[in-house]
N, C-alpha and C. Protein backbone atom coordinates (compact mmCIF):
# COMPACT_ATOMS: atom_id res chain seq x y z
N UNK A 1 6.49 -7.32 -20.94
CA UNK A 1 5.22 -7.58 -20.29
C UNK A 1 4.22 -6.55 -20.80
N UNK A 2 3.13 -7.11 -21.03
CA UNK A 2 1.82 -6.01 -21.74
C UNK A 2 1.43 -5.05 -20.54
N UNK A 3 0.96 -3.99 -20.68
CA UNK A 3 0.56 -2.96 -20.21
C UNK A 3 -0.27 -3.21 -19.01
N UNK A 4 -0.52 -2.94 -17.60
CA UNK A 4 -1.83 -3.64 -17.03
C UNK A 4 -2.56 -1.98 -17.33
N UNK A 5 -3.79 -3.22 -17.27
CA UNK A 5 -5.04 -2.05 -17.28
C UNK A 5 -5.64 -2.06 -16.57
N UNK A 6 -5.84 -0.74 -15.30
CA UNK A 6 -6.39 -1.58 -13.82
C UNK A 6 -7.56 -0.66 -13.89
N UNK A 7 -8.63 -0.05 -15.13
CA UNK A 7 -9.81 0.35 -15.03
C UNK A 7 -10.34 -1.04 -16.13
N UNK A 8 -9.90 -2.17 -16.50
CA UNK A 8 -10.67 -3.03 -17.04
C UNK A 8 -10.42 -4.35 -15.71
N UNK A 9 -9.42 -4.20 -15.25
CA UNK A 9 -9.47 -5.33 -13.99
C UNK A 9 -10.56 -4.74 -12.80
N UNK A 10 -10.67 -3.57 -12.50
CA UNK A 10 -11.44 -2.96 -11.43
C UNK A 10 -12.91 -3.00 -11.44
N UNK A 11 -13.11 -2.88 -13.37
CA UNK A 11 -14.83 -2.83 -13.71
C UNK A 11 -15.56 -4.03 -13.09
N UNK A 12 -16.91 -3.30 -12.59
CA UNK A 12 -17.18 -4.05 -12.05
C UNK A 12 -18.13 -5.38 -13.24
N UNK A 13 -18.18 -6.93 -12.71
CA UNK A 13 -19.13 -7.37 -13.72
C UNK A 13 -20.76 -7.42 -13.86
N UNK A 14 -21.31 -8.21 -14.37
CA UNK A 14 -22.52 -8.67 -14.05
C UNK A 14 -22.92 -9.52 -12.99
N UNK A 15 -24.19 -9.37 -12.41
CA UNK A 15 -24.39 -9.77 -11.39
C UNK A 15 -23.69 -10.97 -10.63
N UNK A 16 -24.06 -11.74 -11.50
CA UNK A 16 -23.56 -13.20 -12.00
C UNK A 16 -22.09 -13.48 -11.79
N UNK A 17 -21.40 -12.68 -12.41
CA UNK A 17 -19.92 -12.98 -11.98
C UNK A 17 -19.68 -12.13 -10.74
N UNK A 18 -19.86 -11.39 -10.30
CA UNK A 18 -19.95 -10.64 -9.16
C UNK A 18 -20.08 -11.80 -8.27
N UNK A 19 -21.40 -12.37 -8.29
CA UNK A 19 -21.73 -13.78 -7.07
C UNK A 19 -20.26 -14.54 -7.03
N UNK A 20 -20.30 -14.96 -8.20
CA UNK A 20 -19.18 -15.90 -8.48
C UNK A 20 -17.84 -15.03 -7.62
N UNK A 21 -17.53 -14.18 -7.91
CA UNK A 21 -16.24 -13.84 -7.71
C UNK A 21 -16.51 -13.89 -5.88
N UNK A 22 -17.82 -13.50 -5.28
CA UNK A 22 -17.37 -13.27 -4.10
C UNK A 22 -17.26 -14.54 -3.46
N UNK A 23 -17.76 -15.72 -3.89
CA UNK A 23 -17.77 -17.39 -3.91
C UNK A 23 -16.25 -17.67 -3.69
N UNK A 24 -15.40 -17.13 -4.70
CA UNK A 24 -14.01 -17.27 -4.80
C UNK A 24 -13.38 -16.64 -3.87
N UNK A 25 -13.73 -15.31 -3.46
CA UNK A 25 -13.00 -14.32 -2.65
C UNK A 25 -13.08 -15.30 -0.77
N UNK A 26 -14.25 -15.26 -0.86
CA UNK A 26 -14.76 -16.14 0.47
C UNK A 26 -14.00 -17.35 0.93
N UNK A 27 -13.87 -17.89 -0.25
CA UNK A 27 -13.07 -18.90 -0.13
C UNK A 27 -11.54 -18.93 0.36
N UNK A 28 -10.90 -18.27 -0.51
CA UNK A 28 -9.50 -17.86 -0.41
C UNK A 28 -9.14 -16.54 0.14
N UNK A 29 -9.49 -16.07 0.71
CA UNK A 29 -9.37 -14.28 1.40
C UNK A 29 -8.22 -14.71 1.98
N UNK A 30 -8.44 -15.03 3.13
CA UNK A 30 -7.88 -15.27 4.85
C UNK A 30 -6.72 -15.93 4.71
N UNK A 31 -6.06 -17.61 3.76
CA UNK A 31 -5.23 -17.68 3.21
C UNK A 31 -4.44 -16.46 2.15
N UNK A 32 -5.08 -15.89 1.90
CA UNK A 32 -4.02 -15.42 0.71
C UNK A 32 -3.46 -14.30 1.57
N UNK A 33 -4.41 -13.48 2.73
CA UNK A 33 -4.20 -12.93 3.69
C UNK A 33 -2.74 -13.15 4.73
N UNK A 34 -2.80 -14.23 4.84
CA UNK A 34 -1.49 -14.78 5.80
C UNK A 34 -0.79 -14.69 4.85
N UNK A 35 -0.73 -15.41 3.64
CA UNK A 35 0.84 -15.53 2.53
C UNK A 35 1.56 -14.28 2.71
N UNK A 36 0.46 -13.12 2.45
CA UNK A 36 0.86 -11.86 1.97
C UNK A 36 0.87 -10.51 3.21
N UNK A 37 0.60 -11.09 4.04
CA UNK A 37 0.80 -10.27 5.54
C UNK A 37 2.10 -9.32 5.40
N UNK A 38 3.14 -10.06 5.38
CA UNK A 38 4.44 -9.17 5.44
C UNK A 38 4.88 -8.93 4.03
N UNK A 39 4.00 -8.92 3.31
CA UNK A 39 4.57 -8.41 1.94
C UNK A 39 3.50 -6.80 1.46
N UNK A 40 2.43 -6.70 2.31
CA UNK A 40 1.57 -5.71 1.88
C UNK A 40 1.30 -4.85 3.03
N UNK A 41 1.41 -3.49 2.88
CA UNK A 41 2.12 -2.44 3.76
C UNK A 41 0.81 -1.97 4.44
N UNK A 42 -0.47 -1.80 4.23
CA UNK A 42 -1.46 -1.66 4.01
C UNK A 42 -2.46 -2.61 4.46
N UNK A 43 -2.15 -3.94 5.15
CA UNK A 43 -3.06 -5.10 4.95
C UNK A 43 -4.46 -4.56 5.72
N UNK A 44 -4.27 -3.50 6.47
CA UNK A 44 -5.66 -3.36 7.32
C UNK A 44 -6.31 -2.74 6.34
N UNK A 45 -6.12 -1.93 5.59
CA UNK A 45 -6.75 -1.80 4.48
C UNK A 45 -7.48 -2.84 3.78
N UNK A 46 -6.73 -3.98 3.33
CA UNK A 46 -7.11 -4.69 2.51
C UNK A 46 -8.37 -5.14 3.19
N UNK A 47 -8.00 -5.89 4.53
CA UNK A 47 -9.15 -6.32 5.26
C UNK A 47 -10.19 -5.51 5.29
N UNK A 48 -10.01 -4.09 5.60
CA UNK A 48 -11.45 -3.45 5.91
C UNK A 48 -11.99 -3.56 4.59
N UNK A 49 -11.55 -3.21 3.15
CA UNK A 49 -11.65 -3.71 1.95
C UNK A 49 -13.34 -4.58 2.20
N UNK A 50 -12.46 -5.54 2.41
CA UNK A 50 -13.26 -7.32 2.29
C UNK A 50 -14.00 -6.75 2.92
N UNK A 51 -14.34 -6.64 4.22
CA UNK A 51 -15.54 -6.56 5.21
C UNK A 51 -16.47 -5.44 4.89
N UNK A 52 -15.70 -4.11 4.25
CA UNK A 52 -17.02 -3.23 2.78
C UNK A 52 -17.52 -3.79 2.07
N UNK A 53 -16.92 -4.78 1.48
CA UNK A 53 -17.43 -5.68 0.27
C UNK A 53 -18.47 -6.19 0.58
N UNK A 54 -18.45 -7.13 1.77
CA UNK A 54 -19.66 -7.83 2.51
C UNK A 54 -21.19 -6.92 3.09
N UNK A 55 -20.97 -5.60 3.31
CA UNK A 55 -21.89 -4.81 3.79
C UNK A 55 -22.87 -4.93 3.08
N UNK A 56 -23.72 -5.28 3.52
CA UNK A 56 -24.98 -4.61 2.32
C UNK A 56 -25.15 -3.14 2.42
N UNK A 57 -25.09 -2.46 2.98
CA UNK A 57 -25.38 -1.26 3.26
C UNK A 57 -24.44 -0.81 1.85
N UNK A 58 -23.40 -1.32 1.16
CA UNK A 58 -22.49 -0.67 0.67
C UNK A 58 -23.02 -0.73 -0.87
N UNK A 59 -22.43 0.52 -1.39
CA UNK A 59 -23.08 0.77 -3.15
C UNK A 59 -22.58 -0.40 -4.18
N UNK A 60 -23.61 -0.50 -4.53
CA UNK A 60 -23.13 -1.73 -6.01
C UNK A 60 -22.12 -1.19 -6.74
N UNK A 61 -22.04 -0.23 -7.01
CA UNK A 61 -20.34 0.24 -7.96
C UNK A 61 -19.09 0.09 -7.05
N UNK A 62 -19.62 0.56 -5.61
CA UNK A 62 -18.19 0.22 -4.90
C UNK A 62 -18.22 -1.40 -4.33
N UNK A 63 -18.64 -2.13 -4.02
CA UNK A 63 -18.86 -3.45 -4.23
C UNK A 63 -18.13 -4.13 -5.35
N UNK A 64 -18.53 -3.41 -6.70
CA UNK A 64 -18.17 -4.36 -8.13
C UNK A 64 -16.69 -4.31 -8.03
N UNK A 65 -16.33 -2.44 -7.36
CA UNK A 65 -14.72 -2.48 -7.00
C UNK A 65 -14.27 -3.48 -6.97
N UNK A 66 -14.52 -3.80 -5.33
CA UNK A 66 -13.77 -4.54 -4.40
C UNK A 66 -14.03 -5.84 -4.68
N UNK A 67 -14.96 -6.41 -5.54
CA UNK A 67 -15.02 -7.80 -5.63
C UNK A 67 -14.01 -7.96 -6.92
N UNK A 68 -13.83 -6.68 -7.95
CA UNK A 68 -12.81 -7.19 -9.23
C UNK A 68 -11.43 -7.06 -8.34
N UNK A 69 -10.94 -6.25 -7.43
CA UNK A 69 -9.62 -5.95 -6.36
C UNK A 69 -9.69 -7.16 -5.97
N UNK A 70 -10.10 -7.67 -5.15
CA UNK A 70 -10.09 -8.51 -4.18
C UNK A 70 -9.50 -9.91 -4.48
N UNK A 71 -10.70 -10.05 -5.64
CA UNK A 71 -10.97 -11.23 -6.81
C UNK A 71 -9.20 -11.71 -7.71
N UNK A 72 -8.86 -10.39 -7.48
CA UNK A 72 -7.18 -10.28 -8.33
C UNK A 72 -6.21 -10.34 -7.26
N UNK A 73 -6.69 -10.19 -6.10
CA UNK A 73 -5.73 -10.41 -4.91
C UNK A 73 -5.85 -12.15 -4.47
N UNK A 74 -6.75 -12.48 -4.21
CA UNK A 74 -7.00 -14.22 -3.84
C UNK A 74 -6.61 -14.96 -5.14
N UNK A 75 -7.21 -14.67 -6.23
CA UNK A 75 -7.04 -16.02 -7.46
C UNK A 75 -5.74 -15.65 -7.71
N UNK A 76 -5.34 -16.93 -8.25
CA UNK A 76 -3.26 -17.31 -8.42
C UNK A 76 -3.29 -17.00 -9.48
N UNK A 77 -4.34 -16.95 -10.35
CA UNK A 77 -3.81 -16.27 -12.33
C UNK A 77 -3.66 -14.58 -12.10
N UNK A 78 -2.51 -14.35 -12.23
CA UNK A 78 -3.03 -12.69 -12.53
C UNK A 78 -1.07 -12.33 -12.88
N UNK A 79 -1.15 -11.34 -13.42
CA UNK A 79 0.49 -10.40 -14.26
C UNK A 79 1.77 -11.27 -13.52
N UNK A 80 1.87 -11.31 -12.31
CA UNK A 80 2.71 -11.60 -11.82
C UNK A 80 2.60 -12.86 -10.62
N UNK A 81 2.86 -13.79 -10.99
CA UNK A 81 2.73 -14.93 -10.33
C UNK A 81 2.86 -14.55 -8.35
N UNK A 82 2.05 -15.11 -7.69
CA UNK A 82 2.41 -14.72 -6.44
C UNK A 82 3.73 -15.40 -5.47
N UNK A 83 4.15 -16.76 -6.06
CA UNK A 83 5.35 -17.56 -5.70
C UNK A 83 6.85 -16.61 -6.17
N UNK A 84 6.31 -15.85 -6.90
CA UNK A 84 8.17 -15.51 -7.32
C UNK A 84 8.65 -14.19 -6.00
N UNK A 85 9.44 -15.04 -5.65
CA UNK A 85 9.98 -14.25 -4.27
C UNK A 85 10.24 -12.61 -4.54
N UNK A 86 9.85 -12.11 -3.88
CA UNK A 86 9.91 -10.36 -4.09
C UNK A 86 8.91 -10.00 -4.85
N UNK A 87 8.77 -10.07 -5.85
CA UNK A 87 7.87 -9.63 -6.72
C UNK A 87 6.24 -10.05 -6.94
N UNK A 88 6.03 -11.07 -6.38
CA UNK A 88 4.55 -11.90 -6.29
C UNK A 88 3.75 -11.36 -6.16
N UNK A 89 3.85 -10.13 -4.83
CA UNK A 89 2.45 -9.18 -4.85
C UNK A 89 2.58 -8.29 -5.02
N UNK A 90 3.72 -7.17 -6.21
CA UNK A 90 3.60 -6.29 -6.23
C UNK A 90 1.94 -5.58 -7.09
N UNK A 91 2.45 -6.70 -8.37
CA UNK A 91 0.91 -6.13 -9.08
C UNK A 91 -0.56 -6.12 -8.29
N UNK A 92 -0.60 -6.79 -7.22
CA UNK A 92 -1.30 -7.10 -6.18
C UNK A 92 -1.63 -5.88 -5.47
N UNK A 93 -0.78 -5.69 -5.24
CA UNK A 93 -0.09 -4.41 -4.07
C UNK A 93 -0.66 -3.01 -5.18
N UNK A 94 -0.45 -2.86 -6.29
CA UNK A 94 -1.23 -1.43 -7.62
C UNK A 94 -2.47 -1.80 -7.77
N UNK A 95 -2.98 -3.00 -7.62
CA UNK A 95 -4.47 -3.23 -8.41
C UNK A 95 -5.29 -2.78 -6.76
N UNK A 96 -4.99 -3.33 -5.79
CA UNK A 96 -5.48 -3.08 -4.37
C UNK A 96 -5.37 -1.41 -3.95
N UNK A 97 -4.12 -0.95 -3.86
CA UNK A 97 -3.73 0.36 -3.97
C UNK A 97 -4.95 1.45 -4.72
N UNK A 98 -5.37 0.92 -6.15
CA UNK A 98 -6.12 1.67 -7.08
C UNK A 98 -7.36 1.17 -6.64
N UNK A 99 -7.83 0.60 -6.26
CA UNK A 99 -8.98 0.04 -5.68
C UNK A 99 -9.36 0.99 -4.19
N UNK A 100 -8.65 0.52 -3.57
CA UNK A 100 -8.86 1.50 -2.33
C UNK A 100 -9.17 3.01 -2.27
N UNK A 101 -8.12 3.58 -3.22
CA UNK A 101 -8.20 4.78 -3.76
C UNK A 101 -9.26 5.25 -4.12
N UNK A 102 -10.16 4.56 -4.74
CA UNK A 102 -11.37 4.89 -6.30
C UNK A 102 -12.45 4.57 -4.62
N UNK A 103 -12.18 3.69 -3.37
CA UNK A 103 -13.87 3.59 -2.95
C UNK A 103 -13.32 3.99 -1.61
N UNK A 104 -12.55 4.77 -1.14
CA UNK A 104 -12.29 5.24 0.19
C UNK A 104 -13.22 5.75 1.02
N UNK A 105 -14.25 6.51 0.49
CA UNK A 105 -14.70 6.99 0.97
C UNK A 105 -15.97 6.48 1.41
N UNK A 106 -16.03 5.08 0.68
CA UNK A 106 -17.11 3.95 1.16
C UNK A 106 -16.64 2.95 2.87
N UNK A 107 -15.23 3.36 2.82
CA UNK A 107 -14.62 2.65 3.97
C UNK A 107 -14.88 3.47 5.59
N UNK A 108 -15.81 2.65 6.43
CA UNK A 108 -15.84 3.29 7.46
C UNK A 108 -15.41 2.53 8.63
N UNK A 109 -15.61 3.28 9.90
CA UNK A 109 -15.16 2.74 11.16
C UNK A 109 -15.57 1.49 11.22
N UNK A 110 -16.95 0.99 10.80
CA UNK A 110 -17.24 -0.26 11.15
C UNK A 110 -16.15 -1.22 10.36
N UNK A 111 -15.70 -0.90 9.53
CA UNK A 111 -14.60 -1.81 8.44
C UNK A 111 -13.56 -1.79 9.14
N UNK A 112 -12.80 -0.71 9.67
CA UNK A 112 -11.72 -0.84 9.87
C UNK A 112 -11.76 -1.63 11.66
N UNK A 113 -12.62 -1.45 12.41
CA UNK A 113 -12.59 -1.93 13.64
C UNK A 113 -12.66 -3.52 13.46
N UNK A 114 -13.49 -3.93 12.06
CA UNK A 114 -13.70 -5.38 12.00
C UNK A 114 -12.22 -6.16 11.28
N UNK A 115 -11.76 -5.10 10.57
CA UNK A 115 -10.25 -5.46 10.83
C UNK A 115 -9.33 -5.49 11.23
N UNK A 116 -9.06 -4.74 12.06
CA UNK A 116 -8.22 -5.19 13.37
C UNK A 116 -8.17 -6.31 14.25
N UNK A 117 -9.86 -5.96 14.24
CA UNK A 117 -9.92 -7.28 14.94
C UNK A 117 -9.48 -8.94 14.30
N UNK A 118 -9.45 -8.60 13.52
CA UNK A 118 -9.75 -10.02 12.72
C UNK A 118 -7.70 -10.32 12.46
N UNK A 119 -7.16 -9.06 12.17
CA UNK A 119 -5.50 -9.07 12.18
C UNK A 119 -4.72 -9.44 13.81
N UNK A 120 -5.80 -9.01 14.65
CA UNK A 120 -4.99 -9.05 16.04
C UNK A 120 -4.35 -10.34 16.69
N UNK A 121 -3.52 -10.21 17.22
CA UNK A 121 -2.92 -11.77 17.40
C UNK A 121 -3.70 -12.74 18.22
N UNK A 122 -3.72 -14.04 18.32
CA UNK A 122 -4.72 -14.66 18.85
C UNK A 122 -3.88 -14.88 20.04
N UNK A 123 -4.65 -15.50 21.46
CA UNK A 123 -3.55 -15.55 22.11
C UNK A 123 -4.18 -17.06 22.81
């Protein structure tokens, strides 16, 4: 398997694909969210993730982050197929991981409270 390169998956794009990607992300978040619930150790992360992404308040470089992260977490093309049992989201699980890492410090209370909420069980 070729090398991943997760500072050319992370860069952020042009405006244009940026729109696009969050078109895609919007779409498929919340599904890909449930698939991968018990496979990603971290998911409140991921969520508060998404809901930084959406801020306007939040910086265009950390934005471009989370929309190339995100973008590689929802779409089904990427290193490692997400169907193959065990292994589906690990590359998932490094590209998100390195993502989080690089814009942490863009992640605040309002993110993480809007994810909880959004993980909490319905009743």
């Amino acid at each position: 398997m070729s090398k991943i390169l997760y500072g050319e998956i992370l860069m952020p794009g042009s405006d244009q694909e940026q729109a696009d990607q969050e078109k895609k992300i919007r779409r498929g978040f919340w599904q890909t969210v449930k698939k991968a619930a018990k496979r990603v150790p971290f998911m409140e992360d991921v969520v508060a993730c998404y809901y930084c992404m959406l801020d306007p308040d939040t910086p265009t470089r950390v934005r471009g982050i989370l929309l190339a992260a995100l973008a590689y977490f929802v779409l089904p093309l990427d290193m490692v197929p997400d169907f193959i049992a065990g292994f589906g989201f690990t590359d998932d699980i490094a590209v998100l991981a390195t993502a989080i890492a690089a814009v942490k410090s863009s992640l605040n209370e309002h993110h993480y409270i809007a994810a909880r909420k959004s993980l909490a069980p319905r009743e």
